[in-house]
Protein backbone atom coordinates (compact mmCIF):
# COMPACT_ATOMS: atom_id res chain seq x y z
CA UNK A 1 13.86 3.53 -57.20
CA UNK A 2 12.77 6.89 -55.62
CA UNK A 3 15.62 9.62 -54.52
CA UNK A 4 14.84 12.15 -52.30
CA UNK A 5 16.69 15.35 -51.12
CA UNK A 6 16.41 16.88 -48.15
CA UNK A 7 17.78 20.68 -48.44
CA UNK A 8 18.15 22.62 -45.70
CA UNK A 9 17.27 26.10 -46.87
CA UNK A 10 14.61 25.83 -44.34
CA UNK A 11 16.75 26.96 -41.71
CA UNK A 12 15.40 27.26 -38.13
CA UNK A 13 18.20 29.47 -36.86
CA UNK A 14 17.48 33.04 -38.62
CA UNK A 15 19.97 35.42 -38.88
CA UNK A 16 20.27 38.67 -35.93
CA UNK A 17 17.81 41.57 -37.85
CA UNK A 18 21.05 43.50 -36.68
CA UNK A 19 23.23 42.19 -38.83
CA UNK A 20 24.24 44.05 -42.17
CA UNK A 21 24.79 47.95 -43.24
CA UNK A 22 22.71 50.96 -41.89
CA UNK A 23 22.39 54.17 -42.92
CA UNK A 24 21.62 57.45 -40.75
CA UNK A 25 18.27 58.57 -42.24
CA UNK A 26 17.17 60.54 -39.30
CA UNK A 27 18.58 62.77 -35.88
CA UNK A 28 16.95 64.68 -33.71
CA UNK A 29 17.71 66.57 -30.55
CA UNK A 30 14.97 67.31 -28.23
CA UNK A 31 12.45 66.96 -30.93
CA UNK A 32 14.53 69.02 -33.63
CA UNK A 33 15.98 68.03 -36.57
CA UNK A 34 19.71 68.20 -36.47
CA UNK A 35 21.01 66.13 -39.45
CA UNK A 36 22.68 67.63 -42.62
CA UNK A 37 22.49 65.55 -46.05
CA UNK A 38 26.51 65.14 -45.78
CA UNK A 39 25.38 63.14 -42.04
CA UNK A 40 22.94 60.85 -44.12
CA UNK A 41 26.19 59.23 -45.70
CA UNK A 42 27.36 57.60 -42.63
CA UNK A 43 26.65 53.80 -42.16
CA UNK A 44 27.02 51.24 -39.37
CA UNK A 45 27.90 47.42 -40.28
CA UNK A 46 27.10 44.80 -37.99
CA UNK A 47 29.20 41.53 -38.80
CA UNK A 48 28.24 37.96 -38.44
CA UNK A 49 31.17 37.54 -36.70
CA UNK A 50 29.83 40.41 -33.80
CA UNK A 51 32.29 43.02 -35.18
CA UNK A 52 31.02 46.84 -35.81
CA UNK A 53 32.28 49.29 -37.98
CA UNK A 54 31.23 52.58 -38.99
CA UNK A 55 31.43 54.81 -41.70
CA UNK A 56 30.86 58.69 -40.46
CA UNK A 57 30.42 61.58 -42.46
CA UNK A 58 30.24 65.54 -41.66
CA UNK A 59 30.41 69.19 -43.20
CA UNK A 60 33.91 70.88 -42.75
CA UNK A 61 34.45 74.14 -41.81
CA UNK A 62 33.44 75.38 -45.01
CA UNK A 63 30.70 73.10 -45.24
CA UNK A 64 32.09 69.84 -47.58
CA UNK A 65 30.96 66.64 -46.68
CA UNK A 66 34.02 64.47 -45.63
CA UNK A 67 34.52 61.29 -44.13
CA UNK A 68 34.83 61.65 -40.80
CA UNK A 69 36.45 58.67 -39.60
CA UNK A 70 34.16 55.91 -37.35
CA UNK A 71 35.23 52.28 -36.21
CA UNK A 72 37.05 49.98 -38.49
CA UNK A 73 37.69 46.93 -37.88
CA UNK A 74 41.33 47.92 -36.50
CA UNK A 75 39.64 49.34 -33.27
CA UNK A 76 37.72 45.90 -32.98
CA UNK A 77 34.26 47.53 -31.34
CA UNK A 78 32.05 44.23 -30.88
CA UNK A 79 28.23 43.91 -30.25
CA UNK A 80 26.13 40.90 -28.45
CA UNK A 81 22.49 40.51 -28.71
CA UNK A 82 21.71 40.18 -24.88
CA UNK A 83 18.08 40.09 -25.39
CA UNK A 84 14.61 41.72 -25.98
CA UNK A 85 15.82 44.02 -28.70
CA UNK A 86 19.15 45.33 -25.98
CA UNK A 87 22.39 45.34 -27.90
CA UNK A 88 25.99 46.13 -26.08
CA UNK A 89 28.11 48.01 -27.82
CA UNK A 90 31.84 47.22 -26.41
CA UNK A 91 34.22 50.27 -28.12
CA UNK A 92 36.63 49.56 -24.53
CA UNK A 93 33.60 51.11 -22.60
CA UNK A 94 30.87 48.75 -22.75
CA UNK A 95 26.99 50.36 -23.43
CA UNK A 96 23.40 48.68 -24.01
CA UNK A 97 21.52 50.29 -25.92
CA UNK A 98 17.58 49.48 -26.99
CA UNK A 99 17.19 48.71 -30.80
CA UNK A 100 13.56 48.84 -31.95
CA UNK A 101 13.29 47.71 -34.86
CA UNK A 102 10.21 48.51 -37.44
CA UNK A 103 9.38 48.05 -41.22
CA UNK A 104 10.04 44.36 -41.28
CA UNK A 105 13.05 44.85 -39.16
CA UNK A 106 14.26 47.12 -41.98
CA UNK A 107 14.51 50.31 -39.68
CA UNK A 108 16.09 51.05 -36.37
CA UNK A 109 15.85 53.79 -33.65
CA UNK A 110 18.27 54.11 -31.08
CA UNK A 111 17.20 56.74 -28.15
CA UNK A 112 19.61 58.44 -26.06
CA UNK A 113 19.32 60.54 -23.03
CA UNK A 114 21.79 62.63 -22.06
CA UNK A 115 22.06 65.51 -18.75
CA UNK A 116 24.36 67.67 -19.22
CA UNK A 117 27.26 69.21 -16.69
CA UNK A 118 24.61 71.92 -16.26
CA UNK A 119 21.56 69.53 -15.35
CA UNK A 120 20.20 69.88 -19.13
CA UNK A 121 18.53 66.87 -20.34
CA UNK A 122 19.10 66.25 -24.14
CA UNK A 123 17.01 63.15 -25.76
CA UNK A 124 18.63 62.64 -29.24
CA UNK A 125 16.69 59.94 -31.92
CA UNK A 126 18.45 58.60 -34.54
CA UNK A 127 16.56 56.25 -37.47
CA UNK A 128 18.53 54.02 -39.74
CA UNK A 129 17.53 52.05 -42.28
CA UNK A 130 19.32 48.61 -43.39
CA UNK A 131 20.47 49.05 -46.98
């Protein structure tokens, strides 16, 4: 008599390259740098379960790095893969943003273009990397 086993770590259905923790690594504003270590603390967590949360850091006033609030999972901020690498973001005022992902889906930049009231244009890049 022969058993056999059939196991189905093989899954077909992968998991969103979204979903886990991220860590700021890297901002800049029109090409400068504009990230302080204390920044490079802050994560973003994508849930299975399409739930965000953050974890934000910043320098005080006299320059200690404290949390600085972010999402939790109070303020229920969600996130749907729509497609071709375009994430919304629903925080109560629904965005999609473009992810591209690099390093083996390891790494993310997000690129956002801003004018200003006074017709400035600001392009900030931020890199994180899934820990």
């Amino acid at each position: 008599m022969t058993l056999q086993s059939c196991n189905n770590d093989d899954d077909s259905t992968s998991l969103d390259p979204i979903i886990g923790t991220w860590k700021l690594t890297s901002e800049t504003e029109n090409g400068l740098e504009k990230i302080t270590d204390c920044d490079k603390n802050s994560t973003i967590n994508f849930s299975e379960d399409g739930i965000l949360t953050t974890n934000l850091f910043s320098e005080d006033q006299n320059g200690e790095c404290e949390e600085d609030g972010g999402f939790t999972e109070e303020d229920v901020v969600t996130w749907v893969n729509v497609g071709d690498s375009f994430y919304t973001i629903d925080d109560g005022d629904a965005d999609t943003l473009e992810f591209v992902f690099s390093n083996n889906d390891d790494t993310f930049t997000l690129t956002d273009t801003d004018i200003e009231d006074d017709g400035e244009t600001s392009v900030i890049v931020s890199v994180y990397t899934k820990q």
